[in-house]
Protein backbone atom coordinates (compact mmCIF):
# COMPACT_ATOMS: atom_id res chain seq x y z
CA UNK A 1 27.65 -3.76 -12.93
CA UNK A 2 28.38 -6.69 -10.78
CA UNK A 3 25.80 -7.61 -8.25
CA UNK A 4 26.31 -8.13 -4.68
CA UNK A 5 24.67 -10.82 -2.43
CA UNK A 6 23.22 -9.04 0.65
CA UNK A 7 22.32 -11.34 3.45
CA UNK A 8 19.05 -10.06 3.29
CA UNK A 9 16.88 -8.48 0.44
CA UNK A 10 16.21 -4.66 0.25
CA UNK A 11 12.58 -5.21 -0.30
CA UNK A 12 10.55 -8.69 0.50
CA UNK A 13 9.76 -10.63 -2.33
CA UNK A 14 5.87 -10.10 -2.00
CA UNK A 15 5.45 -6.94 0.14
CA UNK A 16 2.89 -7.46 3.18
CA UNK A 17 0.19 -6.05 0.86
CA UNK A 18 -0.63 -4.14 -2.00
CA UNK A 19 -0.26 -0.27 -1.73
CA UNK A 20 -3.62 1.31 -1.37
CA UNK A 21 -4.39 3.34 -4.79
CA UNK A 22 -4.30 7.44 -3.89
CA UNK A 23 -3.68 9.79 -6.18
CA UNK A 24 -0.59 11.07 -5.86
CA UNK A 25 0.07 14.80 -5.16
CA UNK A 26 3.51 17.01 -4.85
CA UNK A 27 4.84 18.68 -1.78
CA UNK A 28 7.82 20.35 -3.29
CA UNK A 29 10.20 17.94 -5.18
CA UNK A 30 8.73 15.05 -3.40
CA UNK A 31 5.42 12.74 -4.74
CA UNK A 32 3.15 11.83 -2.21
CA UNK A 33 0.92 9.15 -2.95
CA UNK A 34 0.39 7.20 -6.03
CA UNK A 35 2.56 4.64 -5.47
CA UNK A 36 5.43 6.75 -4.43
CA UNK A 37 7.64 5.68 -1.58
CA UNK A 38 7.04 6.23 1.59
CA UNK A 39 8.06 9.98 3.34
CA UNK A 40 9.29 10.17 6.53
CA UNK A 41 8.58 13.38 7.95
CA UNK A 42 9.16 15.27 10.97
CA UNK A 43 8.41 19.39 12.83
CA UNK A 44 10.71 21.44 14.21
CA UNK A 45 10.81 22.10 17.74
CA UNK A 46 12.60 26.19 17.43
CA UNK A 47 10.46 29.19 17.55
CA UNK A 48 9.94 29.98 13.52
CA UNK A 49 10.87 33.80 13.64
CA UNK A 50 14.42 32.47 14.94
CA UNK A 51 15.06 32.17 11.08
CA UNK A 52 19.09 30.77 12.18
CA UNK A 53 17.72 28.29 14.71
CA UNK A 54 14.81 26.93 12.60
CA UNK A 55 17.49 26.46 9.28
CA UNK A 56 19.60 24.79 11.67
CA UNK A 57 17.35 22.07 12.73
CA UNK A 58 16.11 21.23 9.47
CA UNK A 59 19.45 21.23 8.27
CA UNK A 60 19.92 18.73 11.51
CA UNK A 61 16.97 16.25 10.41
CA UNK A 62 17.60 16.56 6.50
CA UNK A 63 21.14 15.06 8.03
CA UNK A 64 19.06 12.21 9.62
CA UNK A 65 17.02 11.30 6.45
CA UNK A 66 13.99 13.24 6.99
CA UNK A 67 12.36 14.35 3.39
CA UNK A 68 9.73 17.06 4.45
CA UNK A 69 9.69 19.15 7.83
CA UNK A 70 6.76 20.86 9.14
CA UNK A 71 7.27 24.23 10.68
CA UNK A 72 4.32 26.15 13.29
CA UNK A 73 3.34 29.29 12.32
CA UNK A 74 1.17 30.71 15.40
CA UNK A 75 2.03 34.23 15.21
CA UNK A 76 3.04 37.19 12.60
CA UNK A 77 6.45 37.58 13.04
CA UNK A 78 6.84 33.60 12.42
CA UNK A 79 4.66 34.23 9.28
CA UNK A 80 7.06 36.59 8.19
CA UNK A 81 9.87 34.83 8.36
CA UNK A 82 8.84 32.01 6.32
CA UNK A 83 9.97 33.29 3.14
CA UNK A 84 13.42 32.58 3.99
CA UNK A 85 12.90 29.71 5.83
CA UNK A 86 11.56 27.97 2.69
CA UNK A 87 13.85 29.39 0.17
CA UNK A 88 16.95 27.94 2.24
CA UNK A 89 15.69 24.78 3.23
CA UNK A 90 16.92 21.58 1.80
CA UNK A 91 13.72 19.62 1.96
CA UNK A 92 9.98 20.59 1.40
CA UNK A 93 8.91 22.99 4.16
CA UNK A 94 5.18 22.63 5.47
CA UNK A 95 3.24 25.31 7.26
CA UNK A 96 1.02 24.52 10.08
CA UNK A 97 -1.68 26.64 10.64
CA UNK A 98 -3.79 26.68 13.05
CA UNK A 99 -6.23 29.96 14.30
CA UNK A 100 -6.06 32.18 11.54
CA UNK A 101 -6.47 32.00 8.00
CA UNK A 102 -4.37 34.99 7.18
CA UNK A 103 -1.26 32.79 7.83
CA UNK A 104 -2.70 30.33 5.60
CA UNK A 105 -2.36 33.33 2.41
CA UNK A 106 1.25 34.24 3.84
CA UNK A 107 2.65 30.56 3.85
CA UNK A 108 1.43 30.22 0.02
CA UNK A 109 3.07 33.55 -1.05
CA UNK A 110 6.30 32.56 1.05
CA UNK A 111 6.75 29.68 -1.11
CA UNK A 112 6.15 27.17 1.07
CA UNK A 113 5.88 23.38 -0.34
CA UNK A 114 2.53 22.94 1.18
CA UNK A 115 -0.21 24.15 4.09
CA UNK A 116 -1.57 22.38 7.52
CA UNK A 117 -4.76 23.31 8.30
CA UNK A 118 -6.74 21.92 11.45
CA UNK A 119 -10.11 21.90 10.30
CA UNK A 120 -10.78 21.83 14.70
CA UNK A 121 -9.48 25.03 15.14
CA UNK A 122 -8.99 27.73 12.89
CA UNK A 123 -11.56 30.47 13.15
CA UNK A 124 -13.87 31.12 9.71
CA UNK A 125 -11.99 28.38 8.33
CA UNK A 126 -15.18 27.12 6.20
CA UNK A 127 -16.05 30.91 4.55
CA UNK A 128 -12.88 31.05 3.31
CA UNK A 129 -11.87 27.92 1.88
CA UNK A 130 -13.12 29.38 -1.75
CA UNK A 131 -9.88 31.83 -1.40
CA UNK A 132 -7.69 29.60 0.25
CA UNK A 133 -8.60 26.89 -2.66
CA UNK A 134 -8.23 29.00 -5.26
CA UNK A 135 -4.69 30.90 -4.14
CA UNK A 136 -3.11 27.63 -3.69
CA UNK A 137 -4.43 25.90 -7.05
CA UNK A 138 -2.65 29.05 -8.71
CA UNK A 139 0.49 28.58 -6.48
CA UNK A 140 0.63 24.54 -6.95
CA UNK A 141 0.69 24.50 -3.79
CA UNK A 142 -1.36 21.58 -1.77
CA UNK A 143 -3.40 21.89 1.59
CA UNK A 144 -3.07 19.02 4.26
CA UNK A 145 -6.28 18.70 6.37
CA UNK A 146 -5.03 17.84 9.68
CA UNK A 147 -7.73 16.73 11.75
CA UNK A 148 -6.52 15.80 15.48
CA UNK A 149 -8.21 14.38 18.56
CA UNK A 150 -7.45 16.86 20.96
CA UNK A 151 -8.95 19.58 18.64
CA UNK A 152 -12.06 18.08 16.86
CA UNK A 153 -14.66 20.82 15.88
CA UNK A 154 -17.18 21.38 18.43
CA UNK A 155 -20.05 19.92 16.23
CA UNK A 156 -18.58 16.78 16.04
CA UNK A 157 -18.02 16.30 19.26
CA UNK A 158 -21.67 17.18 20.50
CA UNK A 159 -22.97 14.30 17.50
CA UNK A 160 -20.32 11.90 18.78
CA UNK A 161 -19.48 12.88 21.82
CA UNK A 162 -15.79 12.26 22.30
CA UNK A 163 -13.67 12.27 18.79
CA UNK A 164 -14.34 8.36 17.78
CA UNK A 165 -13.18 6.82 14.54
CA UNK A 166 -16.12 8.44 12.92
CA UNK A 167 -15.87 11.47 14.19
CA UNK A 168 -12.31 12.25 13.15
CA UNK A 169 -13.71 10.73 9.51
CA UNK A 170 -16.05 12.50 9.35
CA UNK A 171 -14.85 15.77 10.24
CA UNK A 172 -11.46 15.31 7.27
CA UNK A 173 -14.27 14.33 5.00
CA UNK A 174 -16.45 17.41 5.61
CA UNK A 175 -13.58 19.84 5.00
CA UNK A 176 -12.00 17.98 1.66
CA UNK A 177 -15.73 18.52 0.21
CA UNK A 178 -15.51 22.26 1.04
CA UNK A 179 -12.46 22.33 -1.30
CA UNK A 180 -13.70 19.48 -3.68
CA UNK A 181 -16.88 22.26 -4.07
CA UNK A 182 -13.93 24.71 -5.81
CA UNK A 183 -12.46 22.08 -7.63
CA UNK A 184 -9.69 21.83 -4.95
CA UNK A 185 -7.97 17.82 -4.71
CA UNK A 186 -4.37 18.75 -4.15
CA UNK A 187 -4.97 16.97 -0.69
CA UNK A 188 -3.45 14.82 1.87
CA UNK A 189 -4.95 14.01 5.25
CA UNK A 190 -4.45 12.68 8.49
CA UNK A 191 -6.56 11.59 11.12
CA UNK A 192 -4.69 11.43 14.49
CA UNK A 193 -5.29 10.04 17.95
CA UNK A 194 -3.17 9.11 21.03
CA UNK A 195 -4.58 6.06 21.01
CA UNK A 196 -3.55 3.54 18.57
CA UNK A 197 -6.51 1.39 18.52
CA UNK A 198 -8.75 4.37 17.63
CA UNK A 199 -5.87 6.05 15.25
CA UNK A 200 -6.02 2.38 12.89
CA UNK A 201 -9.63 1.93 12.98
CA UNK A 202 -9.84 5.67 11.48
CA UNK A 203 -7.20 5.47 9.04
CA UNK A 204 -8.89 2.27 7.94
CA UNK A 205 -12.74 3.92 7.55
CA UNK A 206 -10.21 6.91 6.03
CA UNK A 207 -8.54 4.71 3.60
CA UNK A 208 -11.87 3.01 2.19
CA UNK A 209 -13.73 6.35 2.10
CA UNK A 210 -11.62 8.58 -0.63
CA UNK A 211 -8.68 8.17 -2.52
CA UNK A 212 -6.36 11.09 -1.46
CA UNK A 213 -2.81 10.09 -0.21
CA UNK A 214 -2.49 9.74 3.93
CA UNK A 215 -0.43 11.24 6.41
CA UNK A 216 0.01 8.35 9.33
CA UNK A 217 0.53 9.93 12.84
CA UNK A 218 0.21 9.06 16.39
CA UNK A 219 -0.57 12.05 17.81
CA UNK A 220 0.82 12.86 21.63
CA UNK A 221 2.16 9.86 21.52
CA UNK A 222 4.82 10.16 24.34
CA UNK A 223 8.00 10.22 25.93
CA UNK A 224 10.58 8.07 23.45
CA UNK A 225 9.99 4.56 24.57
CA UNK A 226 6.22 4.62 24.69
CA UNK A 227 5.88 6.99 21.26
CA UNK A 228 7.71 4.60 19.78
CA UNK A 229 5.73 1.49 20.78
CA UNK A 230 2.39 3.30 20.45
CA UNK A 231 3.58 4.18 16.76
CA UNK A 232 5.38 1.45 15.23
CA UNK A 233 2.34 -1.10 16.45
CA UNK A 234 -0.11 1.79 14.52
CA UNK A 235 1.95 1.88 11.85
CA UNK A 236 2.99 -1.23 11.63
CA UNK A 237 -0.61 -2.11 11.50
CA UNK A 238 -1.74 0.37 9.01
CA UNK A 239 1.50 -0.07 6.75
CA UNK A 240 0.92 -3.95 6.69
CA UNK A 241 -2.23 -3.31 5.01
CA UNK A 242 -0.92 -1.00 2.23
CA UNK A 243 -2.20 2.24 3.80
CA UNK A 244 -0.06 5.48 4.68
CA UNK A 245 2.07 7.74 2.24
CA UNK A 246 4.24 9.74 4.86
CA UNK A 247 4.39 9.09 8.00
CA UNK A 248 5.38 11.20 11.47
CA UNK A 249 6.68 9.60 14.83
CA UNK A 250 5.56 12.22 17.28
CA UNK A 251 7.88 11.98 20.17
CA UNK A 252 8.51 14.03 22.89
CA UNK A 253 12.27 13.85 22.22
CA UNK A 254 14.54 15.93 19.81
CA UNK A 255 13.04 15.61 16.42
CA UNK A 256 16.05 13.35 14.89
CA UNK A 257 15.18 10.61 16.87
CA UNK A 258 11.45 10.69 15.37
CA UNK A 259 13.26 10.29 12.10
CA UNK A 260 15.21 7.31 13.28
CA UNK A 261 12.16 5.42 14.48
CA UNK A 262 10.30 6.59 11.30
CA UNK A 263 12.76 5.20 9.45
CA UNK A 264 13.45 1.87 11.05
CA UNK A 265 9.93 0.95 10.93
CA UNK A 266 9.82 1.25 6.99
CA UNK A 267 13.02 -0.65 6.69
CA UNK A 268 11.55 -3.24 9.26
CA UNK A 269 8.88 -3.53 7.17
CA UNK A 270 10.46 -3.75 3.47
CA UNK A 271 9.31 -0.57 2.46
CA UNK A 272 12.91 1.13 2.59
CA UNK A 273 16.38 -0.46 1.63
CA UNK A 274 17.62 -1.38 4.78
CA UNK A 275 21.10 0.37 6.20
CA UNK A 276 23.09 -1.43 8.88
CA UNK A 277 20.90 -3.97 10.49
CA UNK A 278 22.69 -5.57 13.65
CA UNK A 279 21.23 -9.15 14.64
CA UNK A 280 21.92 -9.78 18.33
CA UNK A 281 20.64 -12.54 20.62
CA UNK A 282 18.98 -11.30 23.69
CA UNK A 283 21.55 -13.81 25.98
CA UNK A 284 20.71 -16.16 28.30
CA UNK A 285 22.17 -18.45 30.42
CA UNK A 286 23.59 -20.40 27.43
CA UNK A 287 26.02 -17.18 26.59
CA UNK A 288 29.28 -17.54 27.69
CA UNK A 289 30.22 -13.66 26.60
CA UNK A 290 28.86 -10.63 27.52
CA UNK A 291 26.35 -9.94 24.37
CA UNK A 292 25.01 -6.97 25.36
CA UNK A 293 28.12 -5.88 25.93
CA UNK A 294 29.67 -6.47 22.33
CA UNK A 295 26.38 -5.97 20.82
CA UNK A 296 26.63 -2.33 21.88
CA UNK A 297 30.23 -1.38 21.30
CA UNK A 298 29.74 -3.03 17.13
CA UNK A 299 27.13 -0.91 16.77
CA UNK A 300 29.05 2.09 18.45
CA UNK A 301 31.86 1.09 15.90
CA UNK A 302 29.78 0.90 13.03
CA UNK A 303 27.53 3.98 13.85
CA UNK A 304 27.10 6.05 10.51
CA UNK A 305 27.81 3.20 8.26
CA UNK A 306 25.29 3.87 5.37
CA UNK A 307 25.80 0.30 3.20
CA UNK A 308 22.52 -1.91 3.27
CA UNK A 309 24.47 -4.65 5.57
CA UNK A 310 23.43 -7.36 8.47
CA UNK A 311 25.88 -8.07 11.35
CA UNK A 312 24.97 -10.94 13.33
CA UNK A 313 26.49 -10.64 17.05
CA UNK A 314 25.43 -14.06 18.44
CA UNK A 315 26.47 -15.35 22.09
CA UNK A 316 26.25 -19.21 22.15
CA UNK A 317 26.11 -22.55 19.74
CA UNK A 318 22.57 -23.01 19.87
CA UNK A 319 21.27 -20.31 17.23
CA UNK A 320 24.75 -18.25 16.80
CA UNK A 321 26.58 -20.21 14.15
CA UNK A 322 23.24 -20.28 12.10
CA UNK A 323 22.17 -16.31 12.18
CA UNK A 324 25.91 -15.53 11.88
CA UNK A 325 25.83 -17.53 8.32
CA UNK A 326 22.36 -15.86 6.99
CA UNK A 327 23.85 -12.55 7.77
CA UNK A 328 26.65 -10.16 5.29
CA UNK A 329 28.71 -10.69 8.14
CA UNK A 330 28.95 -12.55 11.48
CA UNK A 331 30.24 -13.71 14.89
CA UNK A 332 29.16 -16.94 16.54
CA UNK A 333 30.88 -16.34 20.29
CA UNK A 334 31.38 -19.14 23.05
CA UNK A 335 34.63 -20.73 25.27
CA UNK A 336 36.43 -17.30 25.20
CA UNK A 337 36.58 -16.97 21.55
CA UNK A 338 34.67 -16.51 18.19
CA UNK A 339 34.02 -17.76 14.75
CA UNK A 340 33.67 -15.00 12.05
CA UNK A 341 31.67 -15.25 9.47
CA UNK A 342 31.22 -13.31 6.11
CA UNK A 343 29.05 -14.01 3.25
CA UNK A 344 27.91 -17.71 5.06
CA UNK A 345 31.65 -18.92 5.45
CA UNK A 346 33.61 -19.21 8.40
CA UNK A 347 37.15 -17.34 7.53
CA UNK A 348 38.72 -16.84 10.72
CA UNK A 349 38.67 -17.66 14.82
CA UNK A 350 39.76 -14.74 17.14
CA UNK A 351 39.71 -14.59 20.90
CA UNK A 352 37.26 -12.78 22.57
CA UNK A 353 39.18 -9.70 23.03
CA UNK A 354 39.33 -9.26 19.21
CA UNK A 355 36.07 -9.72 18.34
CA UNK A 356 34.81 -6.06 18.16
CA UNK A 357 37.80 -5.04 16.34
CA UNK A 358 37.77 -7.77 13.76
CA UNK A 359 33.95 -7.76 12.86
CA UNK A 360 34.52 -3.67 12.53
CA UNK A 361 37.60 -4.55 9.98
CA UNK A 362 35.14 -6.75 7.81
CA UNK A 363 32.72 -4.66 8.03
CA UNK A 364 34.65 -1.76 6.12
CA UNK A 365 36.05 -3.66 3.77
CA UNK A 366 32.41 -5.49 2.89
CA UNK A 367 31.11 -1.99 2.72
CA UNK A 368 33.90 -0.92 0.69
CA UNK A 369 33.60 -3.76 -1.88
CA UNK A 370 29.52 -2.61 -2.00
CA UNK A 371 30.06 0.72 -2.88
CA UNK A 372 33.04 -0.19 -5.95
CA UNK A 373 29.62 -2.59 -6.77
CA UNK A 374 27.90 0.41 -6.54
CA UNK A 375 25.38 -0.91 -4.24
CA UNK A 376 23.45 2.76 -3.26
CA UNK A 377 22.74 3.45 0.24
CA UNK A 378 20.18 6.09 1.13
CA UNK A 379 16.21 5.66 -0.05
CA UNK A 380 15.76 3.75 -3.47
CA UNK A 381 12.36 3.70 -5.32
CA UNK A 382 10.67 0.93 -3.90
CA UNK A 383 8.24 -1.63 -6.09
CA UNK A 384 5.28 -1.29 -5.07
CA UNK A 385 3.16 -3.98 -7.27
């Protein structure tokens, strides 16, 4: 198979740091941990017992590359109709429980992948975890303790007072040793807080503490713009070090987006094959085209395009020719016209008017000559040494 020069590599030569060692764990067809790659997950927003509407949005986000969806399961009727929901679903379905236990013994027998429980919350949690344990060791199925801020138990909160680094520790700790009592390590746990200064420093304590695999979450973290600072400089953080094995961008926006930003942040980060990556100046009084402009209507023409390729849209002499050269494909604009560039070498000039058409026209034929290659798009295994 003939290799094809990419103007940047899928993964980094030396990733950022080594993976943290967890043991790795199964939710559904998909390993968790132990040096598996990196899950991006995400929870639907429908009421559960709408058994059309809930299919239809995980169909939605397994469209936008999410790998395991978390459905809420606050009340009978959505307990009931998780059976279906988990038989139909494309990707691993996760119930989140929080209140009663009894919905923790209906999501196992409904088949789904694994269980949330918020150790903050749900009544007589602690005198049953025994039962709980031993139902889902016989149903392979594993338990995520989901400990969050906003919901710490009560005795934490009078020994802390306020849910701290330790505190949210302390209380994921306390629970996994209820199961570990049973024999119970089918685990993963998160630790979340709307703040990410306090949501690091406790995935750090979490990270050096045990060994089980880590679900990386922001929680609350806000409208679209903010959630998506507030998580990508936690994650980014957390990531950098080697820690997290799925991860959730909690947004208060439709849950496809929280895939997109999930997403981009491992591929910003070498820990996904990067898709279409567009390099665009910012402008500046140097540009002599409207970047933002042509910037926006290449990616609107290449929106969808799946191929691990970089399109440099550059708006003056100063840096343009350069990043248009390192990139797959390129334009360096200026004086009403610009140079295009593919695979370093300049092959044509075009006026202005032609630029978004042209760089669209390489771009499909560059994507075309990839996939004959049989370059994959989508989510490769990732080295993780």
């Amino acid at each position: 198979m003939t290799a094809v020069s990419l103007g940047m590599p899928s993964v980094p030569v030396e990733p950022l740091a080594p993976r943290r060692q967890s043991r790795q764990i199964m939710v559904g067809n998909v390993p968790v941990g132990g040096g598996a790659p990196i899950s991006v997950q995400s929870m639907t927003t429908t009421v559960t017992s709408d058994v059309n509407a809930t299919l239809q949005q995980i169909a939605e986000l397994t469209a936008s590359g999410c790998q395991i969806v978390r459905v809420a399961c606050p009340s009978q009727d959505d307990a009931d109709a998780l059976p279906i929901i988990a038989r139909k679903s494309q990707i691993p379905v996760i119930a989140d429980i929080h209140f009663q236990p009894k919905y923790v013994y209906a999501a196992i027998d409904a088949g789904c992948a694994a269980v949330r429980v918020n150790p903050g919350n749900i009544r007589q949690f602690d005198d049953q975890v025994k039962e709980i344990a031993k139902r889902a060791s016989d149903a392979g199925v594993p338990i995520r303790i989901g400990v969050n801020a906003g919901s710490l138990d009560k005795r934490l909160l009078e020994k802390y007072g306020r849910a701290t680094p330790d505190a949210l520790v302390e209380s994921a700790l306390w629970e996994c040793s209820l199961f570990e009592e049973h024999g119970f390590r089918d685990i993963k746990i998160s630790v979340k807080h709307n703040d990410p200064v306090v949501m690091v420093a406790a995935y750090r304590k979490l990270a050096a503490a045990c060994d089980y695999p880590l679900h990386l979450g922001v929680t609350e973290a806000g409208p679209a713009f903010q959630g998506t600072i507030k998580s990508a400089v936690a994650f980014g953080a957390l990531l950098a070090e080697g820690i997290g094995d799925t991860i959730r961008v909690s947004l208060s926006a439709p849950p496809a987006e929280e895939i997109k930003v999930g997403t981009q942040i491992l591929e910003s980060l070498g820990l996904r094959q990067r898709g279409l990556e567009i390099v665009s100046c910012p402008s500046c009084g140097r540009a002599q085209v409207d970047v933002y402009k042509l910037a926006e209507e290449v990616t609107a023409g290449l929106e969808g395009m799946e191929v691990p390729l970089r399109v440099a849209v550059m708006g003056c002499v100063v840096n343009g020719p350069g990043e248009a050269r390192e990139a797959d494909l390129g334009v360096a604009s200026g004086n009403g016209k610009g140079q295009i560039f593919v695979k370093g070498e300049v092959i044509k000039t075009v006026p202005e008017s032609k630029i978004v058409e042209t760089l669209i026209e390489e771009a499909m034929k560059l994507a075309e000559q990839m996939q004959d290659a049989g370059v994959e798009s989508g989510v490769p295994s990732v080295d993780v040494r």
